[in-house]
Protein backbone atom coordinates (compact mmCIF):
# COMPACT_ATOMS: atom_id res chain seq x y z
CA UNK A 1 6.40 35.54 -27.91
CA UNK A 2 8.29 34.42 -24.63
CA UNK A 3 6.36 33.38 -21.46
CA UNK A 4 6.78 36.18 -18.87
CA UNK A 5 4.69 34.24 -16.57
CA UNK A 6 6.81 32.18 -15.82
CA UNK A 7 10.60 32.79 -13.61
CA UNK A 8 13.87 32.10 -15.17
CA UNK A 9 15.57 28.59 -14.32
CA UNK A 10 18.27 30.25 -12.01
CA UNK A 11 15.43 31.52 -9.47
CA UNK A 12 13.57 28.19 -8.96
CA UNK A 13 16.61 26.19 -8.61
CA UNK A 14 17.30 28.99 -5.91
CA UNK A 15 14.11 28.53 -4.43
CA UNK A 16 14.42 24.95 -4.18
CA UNK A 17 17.94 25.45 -2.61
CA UNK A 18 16.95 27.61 0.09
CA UNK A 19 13.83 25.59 1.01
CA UNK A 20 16.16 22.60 1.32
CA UNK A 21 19.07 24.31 3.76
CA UNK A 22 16.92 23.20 6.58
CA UNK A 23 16.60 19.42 6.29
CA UNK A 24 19.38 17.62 8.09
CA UNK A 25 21.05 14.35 6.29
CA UNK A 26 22.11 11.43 8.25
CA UNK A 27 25.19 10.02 5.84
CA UNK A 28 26.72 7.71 8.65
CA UNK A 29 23.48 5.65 10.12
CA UNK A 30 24.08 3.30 12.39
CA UNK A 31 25.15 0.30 10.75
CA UNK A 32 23.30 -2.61 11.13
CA UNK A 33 25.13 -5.77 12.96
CA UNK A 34 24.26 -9.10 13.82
CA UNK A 35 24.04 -10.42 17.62
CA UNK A 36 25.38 -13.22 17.49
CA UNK A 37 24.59 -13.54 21.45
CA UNK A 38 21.10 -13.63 20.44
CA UNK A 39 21.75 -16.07 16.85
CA UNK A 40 23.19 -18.87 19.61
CA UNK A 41 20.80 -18.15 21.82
CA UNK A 42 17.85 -19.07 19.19
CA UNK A 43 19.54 -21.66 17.79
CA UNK A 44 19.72 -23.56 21.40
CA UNK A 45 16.06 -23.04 22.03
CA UNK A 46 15.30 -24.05 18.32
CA UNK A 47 17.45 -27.49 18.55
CA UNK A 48 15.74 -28.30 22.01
CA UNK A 49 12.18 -28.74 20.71
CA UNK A 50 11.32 -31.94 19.81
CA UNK A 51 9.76 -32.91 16.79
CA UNK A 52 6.23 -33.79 17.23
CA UNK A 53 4.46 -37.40 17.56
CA UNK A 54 1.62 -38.28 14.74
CA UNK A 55 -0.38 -39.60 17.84
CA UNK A 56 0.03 -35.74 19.19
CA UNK A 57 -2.99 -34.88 16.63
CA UNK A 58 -1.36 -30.85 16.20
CA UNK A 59 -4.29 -28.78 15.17
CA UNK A 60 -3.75 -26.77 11.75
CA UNK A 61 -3.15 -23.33 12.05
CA UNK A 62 -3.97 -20.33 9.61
CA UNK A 63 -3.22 -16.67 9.83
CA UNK A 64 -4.48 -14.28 7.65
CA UNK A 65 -3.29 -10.74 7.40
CA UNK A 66 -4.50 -8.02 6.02
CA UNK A 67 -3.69 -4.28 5.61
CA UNK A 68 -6.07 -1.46 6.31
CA UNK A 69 -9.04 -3.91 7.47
CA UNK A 70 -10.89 -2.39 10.42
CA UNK A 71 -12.71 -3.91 13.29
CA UNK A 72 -16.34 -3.58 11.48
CA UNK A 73 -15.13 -3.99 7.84
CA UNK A 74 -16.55 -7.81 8.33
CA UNK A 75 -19.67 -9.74 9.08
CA UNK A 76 -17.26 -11.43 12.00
CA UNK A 77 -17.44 -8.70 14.19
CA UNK A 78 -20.45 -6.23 12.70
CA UNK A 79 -23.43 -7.82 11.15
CA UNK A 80 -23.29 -4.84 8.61
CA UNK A 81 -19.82 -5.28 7.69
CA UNK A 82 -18.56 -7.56 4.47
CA UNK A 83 -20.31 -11.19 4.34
CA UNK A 84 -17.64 -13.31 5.40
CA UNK A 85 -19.49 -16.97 5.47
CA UNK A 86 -16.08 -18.88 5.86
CA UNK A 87 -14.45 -16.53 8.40
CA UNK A 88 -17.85 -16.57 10.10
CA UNK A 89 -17.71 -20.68 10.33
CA UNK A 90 -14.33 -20.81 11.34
CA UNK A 91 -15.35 -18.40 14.41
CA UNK A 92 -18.24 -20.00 15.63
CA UNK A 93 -16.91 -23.44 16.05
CA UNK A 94 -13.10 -21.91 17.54
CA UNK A 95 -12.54 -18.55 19.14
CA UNK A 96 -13.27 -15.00 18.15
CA UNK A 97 -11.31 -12.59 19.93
CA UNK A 98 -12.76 -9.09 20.61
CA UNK A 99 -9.13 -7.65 22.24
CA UNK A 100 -6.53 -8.07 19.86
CA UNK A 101 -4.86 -5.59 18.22
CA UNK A 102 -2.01 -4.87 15.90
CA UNK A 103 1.50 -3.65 17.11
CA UNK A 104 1.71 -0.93 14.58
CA UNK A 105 0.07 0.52 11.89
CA UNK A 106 1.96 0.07 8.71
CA UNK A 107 2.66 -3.50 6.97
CA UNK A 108 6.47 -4.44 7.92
CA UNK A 109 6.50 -3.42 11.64
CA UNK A 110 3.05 -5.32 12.18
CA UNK A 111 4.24 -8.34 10.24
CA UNK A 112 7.44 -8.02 12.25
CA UNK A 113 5.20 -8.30 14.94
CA UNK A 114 2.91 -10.76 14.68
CA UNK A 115 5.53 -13.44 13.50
CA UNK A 116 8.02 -12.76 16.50
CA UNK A 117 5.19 -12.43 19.46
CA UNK A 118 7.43 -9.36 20.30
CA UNK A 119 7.16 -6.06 20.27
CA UNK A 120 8.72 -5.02 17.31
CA UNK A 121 10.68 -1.84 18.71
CA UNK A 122 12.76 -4.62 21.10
CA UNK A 123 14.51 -5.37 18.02
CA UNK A 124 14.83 -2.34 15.77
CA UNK A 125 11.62 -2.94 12.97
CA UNK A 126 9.48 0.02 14.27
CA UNK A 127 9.97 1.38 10.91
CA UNK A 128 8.99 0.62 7.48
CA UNK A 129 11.92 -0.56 5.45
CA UNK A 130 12.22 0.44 1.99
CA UNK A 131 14.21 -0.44 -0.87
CA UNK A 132 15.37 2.90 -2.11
CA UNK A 133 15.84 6.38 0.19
CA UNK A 134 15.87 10.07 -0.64
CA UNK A 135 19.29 11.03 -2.13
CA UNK A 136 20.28 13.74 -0.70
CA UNK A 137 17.94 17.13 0.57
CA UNK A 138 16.45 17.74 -2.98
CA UNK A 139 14.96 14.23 -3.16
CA UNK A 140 14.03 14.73 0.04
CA UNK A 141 11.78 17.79 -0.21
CA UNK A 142 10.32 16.73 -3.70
CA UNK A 143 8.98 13.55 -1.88
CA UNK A 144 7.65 15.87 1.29
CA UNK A 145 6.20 18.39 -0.33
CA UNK A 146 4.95 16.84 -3.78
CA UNK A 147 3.79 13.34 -2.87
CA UNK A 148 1.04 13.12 -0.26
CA UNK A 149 2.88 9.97 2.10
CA UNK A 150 0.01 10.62 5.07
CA UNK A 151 -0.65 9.16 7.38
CA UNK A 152 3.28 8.81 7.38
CA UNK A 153 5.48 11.44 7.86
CA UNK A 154 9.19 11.96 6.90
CA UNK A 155 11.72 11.82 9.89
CA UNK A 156 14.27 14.28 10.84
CA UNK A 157 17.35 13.92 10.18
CA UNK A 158 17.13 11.95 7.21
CA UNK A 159 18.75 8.70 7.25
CA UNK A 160 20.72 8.19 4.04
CA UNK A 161 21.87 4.32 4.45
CA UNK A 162 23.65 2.54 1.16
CA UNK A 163 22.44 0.01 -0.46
CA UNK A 164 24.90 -2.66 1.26
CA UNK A 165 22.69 -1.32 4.62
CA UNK A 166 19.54 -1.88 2.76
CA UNK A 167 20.01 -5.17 1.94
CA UNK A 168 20.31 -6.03 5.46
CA UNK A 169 17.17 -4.59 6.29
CA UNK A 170 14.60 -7.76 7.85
CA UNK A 171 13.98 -9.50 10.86
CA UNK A 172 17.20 -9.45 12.25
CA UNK A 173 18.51 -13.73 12.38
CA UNK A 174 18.35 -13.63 16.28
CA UNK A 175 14.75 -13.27 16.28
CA UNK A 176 12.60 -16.81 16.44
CA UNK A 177 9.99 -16.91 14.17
CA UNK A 178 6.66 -18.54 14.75
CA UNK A 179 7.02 -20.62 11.23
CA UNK A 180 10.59 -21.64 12.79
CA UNK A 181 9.10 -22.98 16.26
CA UNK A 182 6.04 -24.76 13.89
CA UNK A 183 8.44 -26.48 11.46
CA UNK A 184 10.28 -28.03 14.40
CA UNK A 185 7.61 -29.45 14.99
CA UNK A 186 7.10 -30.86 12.26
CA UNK A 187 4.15 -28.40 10.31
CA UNK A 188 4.20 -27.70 6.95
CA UNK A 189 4.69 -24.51 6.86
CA UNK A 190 3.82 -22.05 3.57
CA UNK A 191 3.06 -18.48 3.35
CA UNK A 192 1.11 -16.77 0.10
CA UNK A 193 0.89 -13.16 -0.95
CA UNK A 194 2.84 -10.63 1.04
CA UNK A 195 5.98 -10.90 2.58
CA UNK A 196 7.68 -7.66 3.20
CA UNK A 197 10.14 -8.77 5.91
CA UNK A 198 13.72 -8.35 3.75
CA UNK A 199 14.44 -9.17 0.59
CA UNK A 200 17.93 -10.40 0.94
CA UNK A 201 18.54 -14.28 1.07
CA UNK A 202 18.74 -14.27 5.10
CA UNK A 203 15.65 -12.84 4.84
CA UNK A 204 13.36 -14.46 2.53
CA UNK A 205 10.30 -16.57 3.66
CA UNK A 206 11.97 -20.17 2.84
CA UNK A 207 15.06 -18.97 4.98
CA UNK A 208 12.84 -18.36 8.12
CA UNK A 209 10.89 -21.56 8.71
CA UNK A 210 8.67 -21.77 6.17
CA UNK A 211 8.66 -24.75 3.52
CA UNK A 212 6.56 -23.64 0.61
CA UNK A 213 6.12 -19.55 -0.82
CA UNK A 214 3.58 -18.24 -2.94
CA UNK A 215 5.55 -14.85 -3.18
CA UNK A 216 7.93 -14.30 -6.27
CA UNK A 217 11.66 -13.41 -5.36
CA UNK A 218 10.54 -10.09 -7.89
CA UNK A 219 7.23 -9.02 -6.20
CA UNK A 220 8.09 -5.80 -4.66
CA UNK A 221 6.32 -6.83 -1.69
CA UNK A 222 9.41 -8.17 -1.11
CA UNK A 223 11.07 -5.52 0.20
């Protein structure tokens, strides 16, 4: 015996159809170019720093991001928070600050961020890059209305950019880097575990100032 419940194939694809008229698709998105006002720029600064003495004694320096980790989540800054016996250590004998926060709330932008000392809306990362975009309004409503993306929200109009746009998504090559400005003089630079900052050649870590990686070419944190 047929199914009554449920409505014939015609109606829901009408459904669908009607509940995507609405949404607005972006097909011709700015493209992205290179400034190559701002590439000469960086490369003057960059070739004007002299490479450091041994008798300079440079202290080492380690940064250590990580996503979603609030103020109190650690014994550093809440005595109920996660024992942290290293971090704790490593702020008793240097400096703990109480008044610094992150530039944005989501991984790429506050990467972006933190590596440029900038702001990064100055140069067009205020947004999480991804490697693959809703095709078209269907796509686009499936993914709004069936996969919970909070706290992020889906922009309108949608931006629709190919993958030859995609692939130059990173920290555009006029921005200087703090690994850049460290190797010059004369670090050893390295970064381990997440990148998410391009995946294209101009944009991976050994591209932008930083000798050694611990992040496969594959990982899809590479984005």
């Amino acid at each position: 015996m047929k199914n009554r419940l449920l409505p014939p194939a015609w109606l829901i694809w009408l459904i669908l159809v009607c509940s995507c008229s609405g949404i607005r698709v972006d097909r011709g998105p700015f493209p992205i170019v290179e400034d190559e006002i701002s590439v000469n720029g960086k490369k003057r600064y960059l070739d004007a720093i002299s490479f450091a003495h041994e008798t300079d004694h440079e202290a080492n320096i380690l940064v250590i991001l990580a996503d979603d980790l609030g103020i109190n989540d650690i014994s550093t800054y809440h005595p109920d928070g996660v024992p942290m016996p290293a971090l704790d250590r490593m702020a008793k004998i240097g400096v703990r600050f109480t008044s610094a926060y992150s530039t944005s709330a989501v991984c790429s932008p506050s990467r972006a961020g933190m590596m440029t000392g900038r702001y990064q809306q100055r140069f067009g990362f205020e947004r999480q890059p991804m490697n693959r975009y809703p095709r078209g309004r269907v796509e686009y409503w499936m993914v709004d209305r069936l996969i919970n993306t909070s706290p992020m929200e889906l922009v309108q109009p949608m931006s629709n950019p190919g993958r030859k746009e995609i692939r130059k998504q990173g920290i555009p090559s006029g921005e200087i880097l703090l690994p850049e400005v460290l190797k010059k003089r004369g670090y050893r630079t390295g970064i381990f575990g997440k990148w998410h900052l391009g995946h294209n050649d101009t944009f991976l870590p050994t591209g932008r100032g930083l000798y050694h990686t611990g992040v496969s070419r594959h990982d899809r944190s590479i984005r």
